[in-house]
N, C-alpha and C. Protein backbone atom coordinates (compact mmCIF):
# COMPACT_ATOMS: atom_id res chain seq x y z
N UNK A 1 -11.24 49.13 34.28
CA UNK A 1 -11.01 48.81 32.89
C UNK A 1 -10.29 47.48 32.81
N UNK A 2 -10.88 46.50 31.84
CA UNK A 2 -10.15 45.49 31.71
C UNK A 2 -8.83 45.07 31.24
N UNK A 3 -7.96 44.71 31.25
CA UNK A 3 -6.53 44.23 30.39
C UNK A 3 -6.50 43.68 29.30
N UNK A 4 -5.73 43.46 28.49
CA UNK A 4 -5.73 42.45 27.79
C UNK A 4 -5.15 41.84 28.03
N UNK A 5 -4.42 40.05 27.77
CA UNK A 5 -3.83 39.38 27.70
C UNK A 5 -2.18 40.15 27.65
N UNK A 6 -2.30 40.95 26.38
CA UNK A 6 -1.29 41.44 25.90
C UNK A 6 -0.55 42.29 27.18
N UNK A 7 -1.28 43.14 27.73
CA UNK A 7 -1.05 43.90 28.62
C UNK A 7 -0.76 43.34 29.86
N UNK A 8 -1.05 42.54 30.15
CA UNK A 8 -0.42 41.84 31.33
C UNK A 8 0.65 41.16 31.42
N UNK A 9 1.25 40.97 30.22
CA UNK A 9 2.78 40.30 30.22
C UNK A 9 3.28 41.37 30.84
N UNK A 10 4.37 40.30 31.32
CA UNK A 10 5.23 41.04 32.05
C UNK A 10 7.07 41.30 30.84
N UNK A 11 6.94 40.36 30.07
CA UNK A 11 7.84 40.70 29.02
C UNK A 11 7.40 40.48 27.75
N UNK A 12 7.84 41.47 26.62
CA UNK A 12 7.84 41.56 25.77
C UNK A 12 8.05 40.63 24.24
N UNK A 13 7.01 40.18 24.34
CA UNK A 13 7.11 38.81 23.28
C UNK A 13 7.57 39.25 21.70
N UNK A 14 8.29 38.59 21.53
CA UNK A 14 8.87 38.82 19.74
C UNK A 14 8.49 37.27 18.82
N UNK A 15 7.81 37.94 17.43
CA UNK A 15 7.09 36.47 16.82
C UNK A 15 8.63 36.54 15.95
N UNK A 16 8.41 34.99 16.44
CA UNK A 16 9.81 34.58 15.78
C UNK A 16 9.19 32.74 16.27
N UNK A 17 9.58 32.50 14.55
CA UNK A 17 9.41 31.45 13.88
C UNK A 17 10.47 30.66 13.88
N UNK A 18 10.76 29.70 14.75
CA UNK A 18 12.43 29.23 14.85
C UNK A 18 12.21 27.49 15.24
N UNK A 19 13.03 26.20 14.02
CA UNK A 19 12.39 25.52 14.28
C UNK A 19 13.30 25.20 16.18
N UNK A 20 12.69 24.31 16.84
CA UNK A 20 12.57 24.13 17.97
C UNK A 20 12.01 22.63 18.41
N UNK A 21 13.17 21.48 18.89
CA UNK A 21 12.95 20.40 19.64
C UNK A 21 12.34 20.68 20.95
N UNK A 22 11.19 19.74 21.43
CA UNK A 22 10.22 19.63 22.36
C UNK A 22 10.57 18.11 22.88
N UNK A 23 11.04 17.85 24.72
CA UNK A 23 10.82 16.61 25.30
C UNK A 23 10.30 16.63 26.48
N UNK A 24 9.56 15.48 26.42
CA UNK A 24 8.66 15.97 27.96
C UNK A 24 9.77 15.20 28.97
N UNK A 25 10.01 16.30 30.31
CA UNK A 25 11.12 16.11 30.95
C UNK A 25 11.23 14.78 31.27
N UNK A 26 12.04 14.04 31.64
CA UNK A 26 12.32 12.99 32.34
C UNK A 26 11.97 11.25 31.22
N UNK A 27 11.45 11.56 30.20
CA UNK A 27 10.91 10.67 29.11
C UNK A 27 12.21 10.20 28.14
N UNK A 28 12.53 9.32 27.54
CA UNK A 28 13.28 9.19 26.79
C UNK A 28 12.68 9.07 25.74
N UNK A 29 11.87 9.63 25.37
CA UNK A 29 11.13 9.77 23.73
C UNK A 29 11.99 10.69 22.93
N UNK A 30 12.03 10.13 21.67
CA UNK A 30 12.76 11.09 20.69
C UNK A 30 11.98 12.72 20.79
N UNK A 31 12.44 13.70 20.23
CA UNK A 31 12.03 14.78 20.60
C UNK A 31 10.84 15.24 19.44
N UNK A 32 9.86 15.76 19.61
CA UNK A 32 9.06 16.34 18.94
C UNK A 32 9.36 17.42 17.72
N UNK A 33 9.76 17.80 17.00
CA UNK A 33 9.99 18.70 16.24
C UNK A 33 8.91 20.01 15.93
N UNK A 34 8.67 20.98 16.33
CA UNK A 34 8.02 22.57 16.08
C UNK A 34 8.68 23.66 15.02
N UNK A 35 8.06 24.43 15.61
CA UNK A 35 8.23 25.83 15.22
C UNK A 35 7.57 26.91 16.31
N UNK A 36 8.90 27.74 16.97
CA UNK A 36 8.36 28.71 17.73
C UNK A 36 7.19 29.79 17.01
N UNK A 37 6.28 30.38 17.89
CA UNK A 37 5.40 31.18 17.23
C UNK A 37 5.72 32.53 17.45
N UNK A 38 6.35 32.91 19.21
CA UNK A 38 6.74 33.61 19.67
C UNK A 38 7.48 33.37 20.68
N UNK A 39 8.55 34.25 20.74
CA UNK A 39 9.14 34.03 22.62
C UNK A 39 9.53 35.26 22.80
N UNK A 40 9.38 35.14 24.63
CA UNK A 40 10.26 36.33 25.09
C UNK A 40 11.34 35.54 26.36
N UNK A 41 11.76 36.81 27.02
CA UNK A 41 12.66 35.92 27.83
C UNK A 41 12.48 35.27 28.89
N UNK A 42 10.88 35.22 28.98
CA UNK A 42 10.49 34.17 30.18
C UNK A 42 9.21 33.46 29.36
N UNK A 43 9.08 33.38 28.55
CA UNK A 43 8.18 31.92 27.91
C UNK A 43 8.52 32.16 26.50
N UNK A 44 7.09 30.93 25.82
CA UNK A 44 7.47 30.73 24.60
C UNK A 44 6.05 30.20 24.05
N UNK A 45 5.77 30.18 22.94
CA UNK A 45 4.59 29.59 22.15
C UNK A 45 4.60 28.72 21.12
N UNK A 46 3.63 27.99 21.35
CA UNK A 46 4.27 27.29 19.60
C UNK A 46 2.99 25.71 19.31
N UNK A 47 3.14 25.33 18.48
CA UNK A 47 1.96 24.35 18.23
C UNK A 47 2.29 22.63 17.97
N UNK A 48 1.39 22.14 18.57
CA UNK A 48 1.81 20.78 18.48
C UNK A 48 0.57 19.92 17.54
N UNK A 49 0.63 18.59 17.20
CA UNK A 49 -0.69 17.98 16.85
C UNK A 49 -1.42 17.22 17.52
N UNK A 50 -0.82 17.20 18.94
CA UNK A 50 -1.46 16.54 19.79
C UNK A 50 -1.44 17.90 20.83
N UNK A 51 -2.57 17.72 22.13
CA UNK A 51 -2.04 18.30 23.40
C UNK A 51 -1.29 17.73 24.86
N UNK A 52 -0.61 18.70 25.58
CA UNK A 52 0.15 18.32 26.26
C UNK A 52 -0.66 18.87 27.76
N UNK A 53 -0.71 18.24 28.84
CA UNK A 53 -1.07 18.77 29.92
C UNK A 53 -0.13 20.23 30.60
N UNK A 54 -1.09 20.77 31.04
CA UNK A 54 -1.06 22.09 31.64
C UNK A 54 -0.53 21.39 33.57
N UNK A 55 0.98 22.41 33.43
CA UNK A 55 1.54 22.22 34.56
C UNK A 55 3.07 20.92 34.01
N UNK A 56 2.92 20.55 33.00
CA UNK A 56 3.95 19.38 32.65
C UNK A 56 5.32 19.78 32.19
N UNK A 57 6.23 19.79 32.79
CA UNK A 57 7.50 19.91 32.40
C UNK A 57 7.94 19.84 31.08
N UNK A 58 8.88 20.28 30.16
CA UNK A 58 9.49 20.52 29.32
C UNK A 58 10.44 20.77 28.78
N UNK A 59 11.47 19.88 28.11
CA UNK A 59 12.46 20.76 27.48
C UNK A 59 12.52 21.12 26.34
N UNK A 60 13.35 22.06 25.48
CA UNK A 60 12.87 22.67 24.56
C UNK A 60 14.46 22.94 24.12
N UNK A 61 15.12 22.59 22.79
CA UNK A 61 16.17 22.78 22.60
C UNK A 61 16.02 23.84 20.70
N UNK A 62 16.64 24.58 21.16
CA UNK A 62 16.59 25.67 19.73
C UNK A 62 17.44 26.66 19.59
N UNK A 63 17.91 26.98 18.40
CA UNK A 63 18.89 28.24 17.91
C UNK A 63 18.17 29.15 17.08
N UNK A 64 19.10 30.10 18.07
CA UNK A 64 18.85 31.76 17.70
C UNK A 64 19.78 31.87 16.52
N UNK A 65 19.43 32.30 15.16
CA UNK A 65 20.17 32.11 14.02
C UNK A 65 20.79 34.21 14.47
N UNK A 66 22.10 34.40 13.60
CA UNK A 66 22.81 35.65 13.55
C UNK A 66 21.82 36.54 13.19
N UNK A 67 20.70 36.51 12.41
CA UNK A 67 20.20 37.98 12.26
C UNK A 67 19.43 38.41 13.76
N UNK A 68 19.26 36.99 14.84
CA UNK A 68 18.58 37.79 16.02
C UNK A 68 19.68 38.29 16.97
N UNK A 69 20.89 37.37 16.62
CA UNK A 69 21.68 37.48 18.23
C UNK A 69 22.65 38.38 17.32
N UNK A 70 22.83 39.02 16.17
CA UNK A 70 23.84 39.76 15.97
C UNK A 70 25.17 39.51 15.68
N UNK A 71 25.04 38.32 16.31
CA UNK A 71 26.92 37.41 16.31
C UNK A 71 26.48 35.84 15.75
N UNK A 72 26.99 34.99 16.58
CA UNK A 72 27.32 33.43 15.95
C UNK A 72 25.50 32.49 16.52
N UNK A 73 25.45 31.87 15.43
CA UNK A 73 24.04 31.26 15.93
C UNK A 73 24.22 30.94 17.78
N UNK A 74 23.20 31.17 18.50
CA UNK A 74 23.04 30.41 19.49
C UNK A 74 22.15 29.33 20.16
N UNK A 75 22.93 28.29 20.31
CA UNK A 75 22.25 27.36 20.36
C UNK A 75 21.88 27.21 22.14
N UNK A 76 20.75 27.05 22.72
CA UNK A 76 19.79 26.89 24.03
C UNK A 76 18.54 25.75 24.21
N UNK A 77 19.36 25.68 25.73
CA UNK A 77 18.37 24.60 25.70
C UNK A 77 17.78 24.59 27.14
N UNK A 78 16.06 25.28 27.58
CA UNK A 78 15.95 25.16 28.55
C UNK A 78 14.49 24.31 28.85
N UNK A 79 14.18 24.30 29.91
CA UNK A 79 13.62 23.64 30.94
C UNK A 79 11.86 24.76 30.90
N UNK A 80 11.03 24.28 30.72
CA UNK A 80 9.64 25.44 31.03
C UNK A 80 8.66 23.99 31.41
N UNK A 81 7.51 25.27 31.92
CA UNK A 81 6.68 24.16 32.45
C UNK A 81 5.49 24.65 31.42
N UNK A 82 4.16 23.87 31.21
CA UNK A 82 3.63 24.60 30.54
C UNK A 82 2.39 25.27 31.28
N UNK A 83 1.76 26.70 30.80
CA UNK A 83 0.88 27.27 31.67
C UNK A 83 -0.01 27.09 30.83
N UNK A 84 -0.60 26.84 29.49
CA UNK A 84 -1.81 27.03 28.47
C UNK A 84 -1.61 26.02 27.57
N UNK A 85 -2.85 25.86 27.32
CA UNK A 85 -3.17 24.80 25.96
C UNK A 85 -4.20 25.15 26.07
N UNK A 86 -4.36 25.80 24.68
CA UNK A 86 -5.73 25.85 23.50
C UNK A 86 -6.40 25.10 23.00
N UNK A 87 -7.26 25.08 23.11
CA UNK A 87 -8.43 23.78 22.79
C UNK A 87 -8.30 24.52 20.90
N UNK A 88 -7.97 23.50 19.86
CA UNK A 88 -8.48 23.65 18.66
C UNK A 88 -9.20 23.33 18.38
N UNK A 89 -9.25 24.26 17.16
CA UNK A 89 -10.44 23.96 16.00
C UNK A 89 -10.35 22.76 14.91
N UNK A 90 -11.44 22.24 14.61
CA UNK A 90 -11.21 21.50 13.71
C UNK A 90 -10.55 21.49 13.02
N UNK A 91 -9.65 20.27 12.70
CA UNK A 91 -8.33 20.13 11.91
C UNK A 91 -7.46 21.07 11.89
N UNK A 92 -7.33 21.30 13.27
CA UNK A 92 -5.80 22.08 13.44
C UNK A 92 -4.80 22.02 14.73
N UNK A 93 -3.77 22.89 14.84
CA UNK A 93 -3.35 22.11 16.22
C UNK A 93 -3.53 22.95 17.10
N UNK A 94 -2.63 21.90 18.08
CA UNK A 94 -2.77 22.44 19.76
C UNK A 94 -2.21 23.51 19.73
N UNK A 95 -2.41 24.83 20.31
CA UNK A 95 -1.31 25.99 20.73
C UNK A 95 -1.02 25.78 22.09
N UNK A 96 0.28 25.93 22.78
CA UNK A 96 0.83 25.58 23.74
C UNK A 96 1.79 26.62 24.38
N UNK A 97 1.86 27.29 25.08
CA UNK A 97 2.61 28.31 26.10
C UNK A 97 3.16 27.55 27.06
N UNK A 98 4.16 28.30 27.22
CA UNK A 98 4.73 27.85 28.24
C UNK A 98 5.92 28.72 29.00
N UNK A 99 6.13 28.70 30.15
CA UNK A 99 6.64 29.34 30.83
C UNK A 99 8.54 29.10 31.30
N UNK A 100 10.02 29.59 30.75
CA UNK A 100 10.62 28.93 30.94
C UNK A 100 11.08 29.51 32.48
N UNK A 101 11.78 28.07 32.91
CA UNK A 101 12.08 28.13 34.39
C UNK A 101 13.25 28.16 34.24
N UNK A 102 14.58 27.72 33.55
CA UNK A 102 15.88 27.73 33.45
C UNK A 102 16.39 27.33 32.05
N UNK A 103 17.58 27.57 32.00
CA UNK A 103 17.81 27.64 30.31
C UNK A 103 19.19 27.83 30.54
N UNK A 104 20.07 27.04 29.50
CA UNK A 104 21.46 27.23 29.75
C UNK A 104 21.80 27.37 27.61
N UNK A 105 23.48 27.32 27.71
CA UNK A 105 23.99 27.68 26.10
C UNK A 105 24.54 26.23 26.01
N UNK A 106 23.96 25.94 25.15
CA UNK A 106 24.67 25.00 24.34
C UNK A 106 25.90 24.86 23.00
N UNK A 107 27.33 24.08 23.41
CA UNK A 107 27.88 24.52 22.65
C UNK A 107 27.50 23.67 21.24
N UNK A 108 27.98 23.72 20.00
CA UNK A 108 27.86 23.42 18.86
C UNK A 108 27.61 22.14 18.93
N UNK A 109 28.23 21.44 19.75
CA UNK A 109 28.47 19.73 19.56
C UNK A 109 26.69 19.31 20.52
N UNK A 110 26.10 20.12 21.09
CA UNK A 110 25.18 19.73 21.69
C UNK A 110 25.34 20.11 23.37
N UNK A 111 26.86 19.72 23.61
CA UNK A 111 27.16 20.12 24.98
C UNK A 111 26.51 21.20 25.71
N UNK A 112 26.42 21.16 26.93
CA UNK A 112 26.20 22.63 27.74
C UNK A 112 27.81 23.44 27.88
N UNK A 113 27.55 24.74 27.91
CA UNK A 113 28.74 25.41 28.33
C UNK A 113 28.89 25.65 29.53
N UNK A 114 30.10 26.06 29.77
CA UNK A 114 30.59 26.08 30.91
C UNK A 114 30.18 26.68 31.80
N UNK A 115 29.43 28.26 31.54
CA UNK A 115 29.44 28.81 31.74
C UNK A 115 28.16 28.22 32.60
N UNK A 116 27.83 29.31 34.11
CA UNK A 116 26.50 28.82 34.88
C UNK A 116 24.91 29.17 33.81
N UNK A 117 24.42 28.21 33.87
CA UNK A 117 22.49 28.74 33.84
C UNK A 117 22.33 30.21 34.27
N UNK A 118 21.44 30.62 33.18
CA UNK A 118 20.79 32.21 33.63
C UNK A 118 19.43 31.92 34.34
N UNK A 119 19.26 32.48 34.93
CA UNK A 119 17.25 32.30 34.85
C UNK A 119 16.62 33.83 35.10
């Protein structure tokens, strides 16, 4: 019997719409501006108007507002590579997955915290 897509994750994706800065690693380009489509705790989805190559590094900076984390917004900023890009349809955009590899907390001012990287 075949799988679905769905069924083969290995974690549990939640659609959550959160806007979300995009830089391709190592670039000093201003950052792209999104909107998550979904994430879980090892990737993420979301759409661009251009596409981005499959396998290309990424950072991705965004806050979890209090109704997800329960407490004080949290602000994160990690590192994914990307595994998918969707070929669109006319006049619309790229969908883009991607896989994160490390991810740390950012404090308010932008800083990282002190605290070590999870992965």
């Amino acid at each position: 019997m075949r799988q679905t897509a769905q069924e083969r994750r290995l974690m549990r994706r939640f659609d959550m719409h959160l806007p979300a800065a995009i830089k391709l690693a190592g670039v000093a380009e201003e950052p792209i501006a999104t909107e998550t489509q979904n994430v879980s705790a090892r990737g993420i989805f979301f759409y661009l108007d251009h596409a981005l190559t499959q396998g290309t590094q990424i950072e991705v900076t965004m806050t979890f507002p209090p109704h997800i984390t329960m407490t004080d917004p949290v602000r994160v900023r990690f590192r994914a590579r990307i595994i998918r890009v969707e070929e669109p349809l006319p006049v619309s955009r790229v969908g883009i997955a991607a896989v994160i590899e490390e991810y740390e907390f950012l404090r308010s001012t932008g800083e990282a915290d002190s605290s070590p990287a999870m992965n």
